[in-house]
Protein backbone atom coordinates (compact mmCIF):
# COMPACT_ATOMS: atom_id res chain seq x y z
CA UNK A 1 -62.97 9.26 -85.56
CA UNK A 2 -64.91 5.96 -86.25
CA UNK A 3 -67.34 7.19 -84.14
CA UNK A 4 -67.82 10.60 -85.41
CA UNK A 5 -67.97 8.93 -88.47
CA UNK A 6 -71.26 7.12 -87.97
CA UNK A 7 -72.53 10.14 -85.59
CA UNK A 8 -72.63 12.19 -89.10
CA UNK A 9 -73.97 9.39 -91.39
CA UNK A 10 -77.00 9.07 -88.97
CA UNK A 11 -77.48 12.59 -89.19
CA UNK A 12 -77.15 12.38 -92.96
CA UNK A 13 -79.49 10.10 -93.17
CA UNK A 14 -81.93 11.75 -91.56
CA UNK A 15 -81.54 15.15 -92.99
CA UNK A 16 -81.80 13.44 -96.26
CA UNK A 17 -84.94 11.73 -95.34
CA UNK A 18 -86.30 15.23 -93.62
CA UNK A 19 -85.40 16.63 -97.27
CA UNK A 20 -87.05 14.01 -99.34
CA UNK A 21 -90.25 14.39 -97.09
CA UNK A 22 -90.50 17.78 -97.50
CA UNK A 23 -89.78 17.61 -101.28
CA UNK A 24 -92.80 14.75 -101.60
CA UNK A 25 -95.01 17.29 -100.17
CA UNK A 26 -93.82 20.22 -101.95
CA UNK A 27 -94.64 18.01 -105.22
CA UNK A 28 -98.10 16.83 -103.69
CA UNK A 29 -98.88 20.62 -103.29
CA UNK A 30 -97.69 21.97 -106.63
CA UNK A 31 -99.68 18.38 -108.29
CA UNK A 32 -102.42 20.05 -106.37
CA UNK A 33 -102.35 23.74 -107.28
CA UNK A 34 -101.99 22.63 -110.60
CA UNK A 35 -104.76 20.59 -110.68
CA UNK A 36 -106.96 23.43 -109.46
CA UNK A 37 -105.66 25.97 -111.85
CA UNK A 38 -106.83 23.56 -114.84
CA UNK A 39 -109.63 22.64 -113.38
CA UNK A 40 -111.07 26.60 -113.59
CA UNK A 41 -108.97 28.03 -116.50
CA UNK A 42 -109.56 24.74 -119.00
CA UNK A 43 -112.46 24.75 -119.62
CA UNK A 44 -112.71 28.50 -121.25
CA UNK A 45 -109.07 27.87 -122.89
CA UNK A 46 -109.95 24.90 -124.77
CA UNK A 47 -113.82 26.39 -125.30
CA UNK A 48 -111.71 29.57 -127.05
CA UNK A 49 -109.22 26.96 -128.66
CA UNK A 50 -112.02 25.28 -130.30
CA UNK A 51 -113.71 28.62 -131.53
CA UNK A 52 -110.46 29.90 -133.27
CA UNK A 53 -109.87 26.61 -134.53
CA UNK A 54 -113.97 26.52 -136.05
CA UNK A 55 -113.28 30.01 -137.20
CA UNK A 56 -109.93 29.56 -139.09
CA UNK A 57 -109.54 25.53 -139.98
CA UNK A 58 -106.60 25.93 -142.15
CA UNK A 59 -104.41 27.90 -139.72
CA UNK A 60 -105.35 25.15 -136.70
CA UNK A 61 -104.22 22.65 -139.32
CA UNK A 62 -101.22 24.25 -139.49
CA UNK A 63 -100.64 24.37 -136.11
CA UNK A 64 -100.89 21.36 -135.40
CA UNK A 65 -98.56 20.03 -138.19
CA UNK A 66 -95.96 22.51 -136.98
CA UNK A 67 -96.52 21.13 -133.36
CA UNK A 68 -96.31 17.54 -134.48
CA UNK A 69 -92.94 17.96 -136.47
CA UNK A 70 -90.75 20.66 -134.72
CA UNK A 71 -91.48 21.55 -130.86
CA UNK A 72 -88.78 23.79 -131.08
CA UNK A 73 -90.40 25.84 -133.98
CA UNK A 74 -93.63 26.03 -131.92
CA UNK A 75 -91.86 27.72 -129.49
CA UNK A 76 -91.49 30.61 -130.72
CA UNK A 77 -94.88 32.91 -131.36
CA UNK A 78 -93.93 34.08 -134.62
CA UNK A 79 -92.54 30.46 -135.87
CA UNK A 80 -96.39 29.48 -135.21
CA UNK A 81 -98.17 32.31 -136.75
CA UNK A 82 -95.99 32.27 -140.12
CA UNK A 83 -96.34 28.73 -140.09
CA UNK A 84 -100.44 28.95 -140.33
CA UNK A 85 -100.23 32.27 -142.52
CA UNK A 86 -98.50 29.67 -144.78
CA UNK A 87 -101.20 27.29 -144.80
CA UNK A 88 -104.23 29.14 -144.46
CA UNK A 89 -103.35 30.80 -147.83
CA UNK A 90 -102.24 27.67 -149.93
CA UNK A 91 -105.57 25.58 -151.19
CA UNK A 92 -103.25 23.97 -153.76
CA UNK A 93 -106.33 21.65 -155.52
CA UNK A 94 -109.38 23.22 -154.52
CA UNK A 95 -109.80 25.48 -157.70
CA UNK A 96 -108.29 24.87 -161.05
CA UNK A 97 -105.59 26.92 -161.66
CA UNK A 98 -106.37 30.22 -163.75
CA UNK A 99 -105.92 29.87 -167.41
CA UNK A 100 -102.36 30.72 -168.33
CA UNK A 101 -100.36 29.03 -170.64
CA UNK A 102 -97.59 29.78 -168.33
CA UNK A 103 -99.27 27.76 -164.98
CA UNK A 104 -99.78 24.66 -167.58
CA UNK A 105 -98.00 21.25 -167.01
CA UNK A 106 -98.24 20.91 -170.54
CA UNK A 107 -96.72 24.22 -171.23
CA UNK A 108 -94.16 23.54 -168.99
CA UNK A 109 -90.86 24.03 -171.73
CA UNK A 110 -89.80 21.28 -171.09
CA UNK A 111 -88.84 21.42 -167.26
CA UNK A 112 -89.17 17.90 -165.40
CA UNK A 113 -89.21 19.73 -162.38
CA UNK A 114 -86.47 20.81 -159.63
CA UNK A 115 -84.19 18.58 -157.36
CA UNK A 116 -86.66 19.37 -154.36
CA UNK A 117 -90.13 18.50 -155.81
CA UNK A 118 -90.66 16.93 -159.85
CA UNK A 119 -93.29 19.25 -160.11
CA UNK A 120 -92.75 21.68 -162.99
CA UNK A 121 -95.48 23.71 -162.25
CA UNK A 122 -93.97 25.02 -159.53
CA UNK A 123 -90.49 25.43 -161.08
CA UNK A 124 -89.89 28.91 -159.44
CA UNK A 125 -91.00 27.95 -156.24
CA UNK A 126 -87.93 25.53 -156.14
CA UNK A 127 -85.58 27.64 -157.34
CA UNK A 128 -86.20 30.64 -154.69
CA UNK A 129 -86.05 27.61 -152.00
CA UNK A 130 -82.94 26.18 -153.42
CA UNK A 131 -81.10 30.16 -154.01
CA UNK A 132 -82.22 30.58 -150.18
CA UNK A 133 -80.41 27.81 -149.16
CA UNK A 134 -77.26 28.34 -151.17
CA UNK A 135 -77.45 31.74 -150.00
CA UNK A 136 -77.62 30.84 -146.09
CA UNK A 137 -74.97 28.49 -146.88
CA UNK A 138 -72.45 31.05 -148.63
CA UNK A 139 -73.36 33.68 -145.13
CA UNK A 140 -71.53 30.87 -142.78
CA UNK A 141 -68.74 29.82 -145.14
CA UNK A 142 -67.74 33.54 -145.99
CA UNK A 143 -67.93 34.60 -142.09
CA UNK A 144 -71.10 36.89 -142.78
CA UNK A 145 -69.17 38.60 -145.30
CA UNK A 146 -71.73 37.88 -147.52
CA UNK A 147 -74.40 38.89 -145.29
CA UNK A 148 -72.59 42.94 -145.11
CA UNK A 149 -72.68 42.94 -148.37
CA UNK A 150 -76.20 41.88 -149.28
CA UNK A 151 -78.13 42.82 -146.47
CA UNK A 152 -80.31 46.22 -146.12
CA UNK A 153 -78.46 49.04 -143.89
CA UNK A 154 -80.20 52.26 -145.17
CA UNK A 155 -76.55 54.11 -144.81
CA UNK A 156 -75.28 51.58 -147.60
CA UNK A 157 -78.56 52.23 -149.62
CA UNK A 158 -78.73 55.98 -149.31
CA UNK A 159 -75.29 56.19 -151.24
CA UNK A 160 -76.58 53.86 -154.13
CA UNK A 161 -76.19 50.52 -153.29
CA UNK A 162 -79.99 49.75 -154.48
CA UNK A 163 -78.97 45.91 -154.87
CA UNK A 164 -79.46 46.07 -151.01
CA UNK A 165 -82.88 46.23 -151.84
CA UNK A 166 -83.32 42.75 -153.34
CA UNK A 167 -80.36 40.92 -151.39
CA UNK A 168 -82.44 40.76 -148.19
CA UNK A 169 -84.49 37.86 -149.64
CA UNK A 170 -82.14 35.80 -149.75
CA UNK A 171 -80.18 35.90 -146.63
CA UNK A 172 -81.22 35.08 -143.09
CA UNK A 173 -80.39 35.30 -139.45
CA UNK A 174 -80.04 31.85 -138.31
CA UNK A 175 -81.29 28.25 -138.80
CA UNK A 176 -84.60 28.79 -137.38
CA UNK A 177 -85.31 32.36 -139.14
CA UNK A 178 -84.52 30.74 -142.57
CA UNK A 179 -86.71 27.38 -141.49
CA UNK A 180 -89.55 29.24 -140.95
CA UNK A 181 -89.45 31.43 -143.82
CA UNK A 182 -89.00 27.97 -146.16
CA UNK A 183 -91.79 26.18 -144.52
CA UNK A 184 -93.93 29.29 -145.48
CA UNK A 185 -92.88 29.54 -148.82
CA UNK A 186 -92.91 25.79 -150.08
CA UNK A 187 -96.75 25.98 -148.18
CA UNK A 188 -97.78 29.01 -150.13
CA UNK A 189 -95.42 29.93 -152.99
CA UNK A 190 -96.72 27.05 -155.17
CA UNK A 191 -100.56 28.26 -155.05
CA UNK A 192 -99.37 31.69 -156.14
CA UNK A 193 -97.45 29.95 -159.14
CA UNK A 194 -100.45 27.97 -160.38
CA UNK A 195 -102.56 30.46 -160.15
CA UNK A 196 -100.29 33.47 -161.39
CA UNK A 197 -98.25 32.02 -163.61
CA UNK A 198 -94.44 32.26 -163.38
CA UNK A 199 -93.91 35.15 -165.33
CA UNK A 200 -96.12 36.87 -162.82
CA UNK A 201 -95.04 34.74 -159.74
CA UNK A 202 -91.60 36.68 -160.49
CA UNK A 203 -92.91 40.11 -160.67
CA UNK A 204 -94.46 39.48 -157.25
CA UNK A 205 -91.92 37.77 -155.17
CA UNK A 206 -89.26 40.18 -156.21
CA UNK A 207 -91.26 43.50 -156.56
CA UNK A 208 -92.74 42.54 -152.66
CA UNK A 209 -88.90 42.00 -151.69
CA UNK A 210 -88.17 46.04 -153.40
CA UNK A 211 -91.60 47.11 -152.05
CA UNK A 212 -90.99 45.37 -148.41
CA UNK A 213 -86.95 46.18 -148.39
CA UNK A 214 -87.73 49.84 -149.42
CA UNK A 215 -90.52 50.80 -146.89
CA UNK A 216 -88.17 49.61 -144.10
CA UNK A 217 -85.54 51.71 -145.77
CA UNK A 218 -87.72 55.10 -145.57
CA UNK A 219 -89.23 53.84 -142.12
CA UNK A 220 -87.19 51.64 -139.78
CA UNK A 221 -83.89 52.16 -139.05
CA UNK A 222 -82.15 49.03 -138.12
CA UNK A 223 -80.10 46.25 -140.64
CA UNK A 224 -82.19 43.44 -141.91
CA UNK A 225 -81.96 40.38 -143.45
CA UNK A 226 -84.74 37.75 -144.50
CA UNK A 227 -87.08 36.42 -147.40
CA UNK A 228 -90.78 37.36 -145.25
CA UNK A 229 -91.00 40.71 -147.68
CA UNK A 230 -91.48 38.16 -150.27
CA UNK A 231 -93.47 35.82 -148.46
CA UNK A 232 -95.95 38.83 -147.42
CA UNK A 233 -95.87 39.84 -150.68
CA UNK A 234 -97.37 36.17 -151.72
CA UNK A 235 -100.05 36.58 -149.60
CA UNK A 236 -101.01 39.72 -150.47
CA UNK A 237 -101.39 38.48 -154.15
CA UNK A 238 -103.53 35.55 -153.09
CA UNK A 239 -105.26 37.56 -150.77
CA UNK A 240 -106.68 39.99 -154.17
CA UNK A 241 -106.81 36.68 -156.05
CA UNK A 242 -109.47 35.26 -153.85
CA UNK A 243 -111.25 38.48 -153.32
CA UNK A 244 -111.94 38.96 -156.97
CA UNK A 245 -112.89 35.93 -157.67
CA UNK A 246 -114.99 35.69 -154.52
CA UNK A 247 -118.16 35.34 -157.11
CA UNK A 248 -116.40 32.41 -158.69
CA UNK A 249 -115.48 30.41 -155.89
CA UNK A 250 -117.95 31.07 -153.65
CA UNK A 251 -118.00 29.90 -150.23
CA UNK A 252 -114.76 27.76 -150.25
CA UNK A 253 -113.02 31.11 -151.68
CA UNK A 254 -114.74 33.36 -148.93
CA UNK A 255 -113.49 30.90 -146.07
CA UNK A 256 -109.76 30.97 -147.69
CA UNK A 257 -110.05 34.77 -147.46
CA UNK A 258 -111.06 34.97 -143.86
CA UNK A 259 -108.28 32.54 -143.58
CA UNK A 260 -105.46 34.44 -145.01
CA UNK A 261 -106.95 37.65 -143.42
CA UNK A 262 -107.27 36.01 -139.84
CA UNK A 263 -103.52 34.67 -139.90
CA UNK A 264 -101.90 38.40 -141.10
CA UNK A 265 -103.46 39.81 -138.82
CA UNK A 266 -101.50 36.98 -136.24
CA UNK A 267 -98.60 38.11 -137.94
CA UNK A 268 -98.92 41.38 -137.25
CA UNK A 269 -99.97 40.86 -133.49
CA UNK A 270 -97.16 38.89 -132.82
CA UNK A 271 -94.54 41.27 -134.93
CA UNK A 272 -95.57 44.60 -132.95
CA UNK A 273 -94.72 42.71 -129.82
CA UNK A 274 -91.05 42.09 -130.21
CA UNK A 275 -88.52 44.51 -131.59
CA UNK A 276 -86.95 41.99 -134.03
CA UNK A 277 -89.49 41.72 -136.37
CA UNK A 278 -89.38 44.52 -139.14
CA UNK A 279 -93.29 44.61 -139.69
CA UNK A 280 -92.62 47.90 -142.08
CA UNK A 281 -90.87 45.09 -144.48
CA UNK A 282 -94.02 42.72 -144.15
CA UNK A 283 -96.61 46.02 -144.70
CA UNK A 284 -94.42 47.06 -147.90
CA UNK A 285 -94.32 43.18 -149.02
CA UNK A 286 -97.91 42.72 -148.52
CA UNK A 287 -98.90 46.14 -150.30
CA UNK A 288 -96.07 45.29 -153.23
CA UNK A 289 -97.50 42.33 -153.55
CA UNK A 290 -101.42 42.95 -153.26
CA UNK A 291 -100.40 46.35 -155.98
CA UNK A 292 -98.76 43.71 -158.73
CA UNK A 293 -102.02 41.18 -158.29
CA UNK A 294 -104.28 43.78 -159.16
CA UNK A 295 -102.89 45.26 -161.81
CA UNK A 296 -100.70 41.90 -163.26
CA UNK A 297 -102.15 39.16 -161.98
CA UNK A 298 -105.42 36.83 -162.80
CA UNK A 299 -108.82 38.67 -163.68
CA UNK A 300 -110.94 35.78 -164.85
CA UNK A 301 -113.96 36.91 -166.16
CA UNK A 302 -116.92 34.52 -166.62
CA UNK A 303 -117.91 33.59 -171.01
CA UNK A 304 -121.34 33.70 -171.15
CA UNK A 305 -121.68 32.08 -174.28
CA UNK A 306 -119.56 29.23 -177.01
CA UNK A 307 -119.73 32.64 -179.13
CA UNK A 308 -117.88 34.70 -176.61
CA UNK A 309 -115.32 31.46 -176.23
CA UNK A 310 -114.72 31.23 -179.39
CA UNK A 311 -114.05 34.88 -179.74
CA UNK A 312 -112.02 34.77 -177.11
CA UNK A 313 -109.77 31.88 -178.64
CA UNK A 314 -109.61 34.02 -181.84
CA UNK A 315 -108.04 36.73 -180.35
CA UNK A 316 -105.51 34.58 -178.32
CA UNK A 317 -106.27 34.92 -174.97
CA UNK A 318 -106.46 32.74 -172.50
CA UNK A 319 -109.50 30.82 -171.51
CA UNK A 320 -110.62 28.02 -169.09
CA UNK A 321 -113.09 26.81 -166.74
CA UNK A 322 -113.59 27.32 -162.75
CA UNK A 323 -116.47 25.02 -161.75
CA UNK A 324 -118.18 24.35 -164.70
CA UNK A 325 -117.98 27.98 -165.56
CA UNK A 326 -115.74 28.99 -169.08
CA UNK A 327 -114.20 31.95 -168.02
CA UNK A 328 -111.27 34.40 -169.77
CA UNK A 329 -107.87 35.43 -168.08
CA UNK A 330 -107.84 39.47 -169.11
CA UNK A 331 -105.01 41.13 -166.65
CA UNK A 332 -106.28 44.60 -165.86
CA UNK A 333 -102.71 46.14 -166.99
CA UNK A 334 -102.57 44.54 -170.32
CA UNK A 335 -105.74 44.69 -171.15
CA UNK A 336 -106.41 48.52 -171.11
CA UNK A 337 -102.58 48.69 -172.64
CA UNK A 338 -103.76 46.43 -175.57
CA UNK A 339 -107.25 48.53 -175.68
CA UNK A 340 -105.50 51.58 -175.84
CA UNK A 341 -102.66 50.75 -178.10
CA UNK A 342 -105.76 50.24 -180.50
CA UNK A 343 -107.44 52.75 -179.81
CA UNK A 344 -104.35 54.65 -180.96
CA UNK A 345 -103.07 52.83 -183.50
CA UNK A 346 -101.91 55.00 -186.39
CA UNK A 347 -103.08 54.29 -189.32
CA UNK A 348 -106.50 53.82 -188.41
CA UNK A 349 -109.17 56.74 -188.62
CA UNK A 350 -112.70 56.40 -187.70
């Protein structure tokens, strides 16, 4: 038996050097193969890298943030491309914000700010990120009852639950779905405030949720849950911002455009390859939201004189300055409202 013993440890011993021979030169060969596939692919990778990068700096920004402080989010194609939507759409300090009473810091009613930021001027922004959280919290501890009762299922909606249309926004799938959808909307949800207002920011976040929510009602069949109606809907809104105000903010505003416009249409790449994504919600979020910029949100129009300020002061609107320039904040909706409730005034006969 002793003998046998040692008979099968010697053969051991050499199978297992045989093995670890073989392995060394399997490993040389795939060190090799690799090597040659970088050496001829690199080279027009990282040449097309650094033209998409040129082409849209914010989103590469993005990317590389995301990469640096989550490899697990970067995983995961549409984790990326929200992620740079997010930041290619948020140039917090480049422009003042429009001139709106409501967007001031010194208008602020007396709001210090939220738990998550200090900032009160963008109040709503914290409270949408801290009813998201609550909301993801109160879908675990109820077993998901929550979630069957707030989420969209047309069958529930066709026989009048409407409140299904809303609910969405605030519940999510998992950890990483509602992640993603907070890292967009702390990057891009306080621009919109400044700029809009939070009267405003309201009326776009939850008319892109009803907008987003409802066009996946008529058009896709499948239960959803998930704020990126809303967050479409935000970029939408800054999407009309900057292009009417394109003769404002020149340059810097056209590059923020091409920005926003190069990332959605990431988005939208990445959503029509995977059956998960419910891109009719982000085309009815976008749309909502893009619909309630242009007809609510900020139409500064350029005073071309102290006369036309002052006038302007008069008659209570609300004035400021974008580089140097005094402009006017006249919403397209209440302006021809106000011009036509005086044109029609009774009372008054030319």
């Amino acid at each position: 038996m002793g003998r046998g013993d040692t008979s099968s440890v010697d053969r051991g011993g050499r199978a297992g050097g045989a093995g670890r021979r073989a392995s060394a030169r399997l490993a040389r060969f795939r060190d090799d193969r690799g090597a040659t596939r970088a050496s001829s692919s690199s080279p027009d990778v990282s040449a097309l890298a650094r033209r998409l990068a040129a082409r849209f700096p914010s989103a590469a920004r993005g990317l590389r943030l995301v990469s640096a402080s989550s490899a697990r989010l970067v995983s995961s194609p549409a984790a990326v491309s929200v992620a740079a939507l997010a930041l290619a759409g948020a140039p917090a300090t480049l422009h003042p914000p429009p001139p709106s009473a409501r967007s001031s810091s010194t208008d602020a009613g007396g709001y210090r700010g939220g738990a998550t930021s200090g900032d009160p001027t963008r109040a709503c922004t914290d409270a949408v990120l801290w009813a998201t959280g609550v909301g993801y919290v109160l879908q675990i501890l109820s077993g998901h009852a929550v979630t069957s009762v707030g989420a969209k299922v047309n069958e529930k909606i066709a026989r009048g639950q409407l409140w299904r249309l809303v609910t969405p926004a605030l519940l999510h799938g998992g950890v990483v779905h509602l992640l993603v959808n907070c890292f967009s909307l702390n990057s891009l949800g306080p621009a919109v405030e400044r700029r809009f207002g939070r009267e405003q920011f309201w009326v776009v976040y939850v008319g892109s949720a009803v907008g987003g929510n409802y066009l996946s009602y008529r058009l896709c069949p499948n239960a959803a849950v998930g704020a990126s109606s809303s967050i479409f809907g935000l970029v939408g809104a800054m999407a009309v911002y900057l292009h009417r105000h394109n003769h404002l903010f020149g340059e810097d505003g056209e590059q923020q455009l091409l920005n926003l416009v190069g990332s959605v249409g990431l988005n939208a790449a990445f959503g029509m390859m995977s059956k998960r994504i419910d891109n009719f919600a982000h085309l009815g979020g976008f749309l909502a939201g893009a619909g309630a910029a242009f007809a609510l949100g900020p139409n500064l129009v350029p005073l071309t004189s102290e006369k036309d300020v002052r006038e302007a002061v008069e008659n209570g609107e609300k004035t400021g300055r974008v580089k140097g320039r005094a402009v006017v904040n006249r919403p397209l909706l209440q302006t021809y409202a106000g011009e036509f409730a005086r044109e029609f005034r009774p009372g008054e006969e030319d």
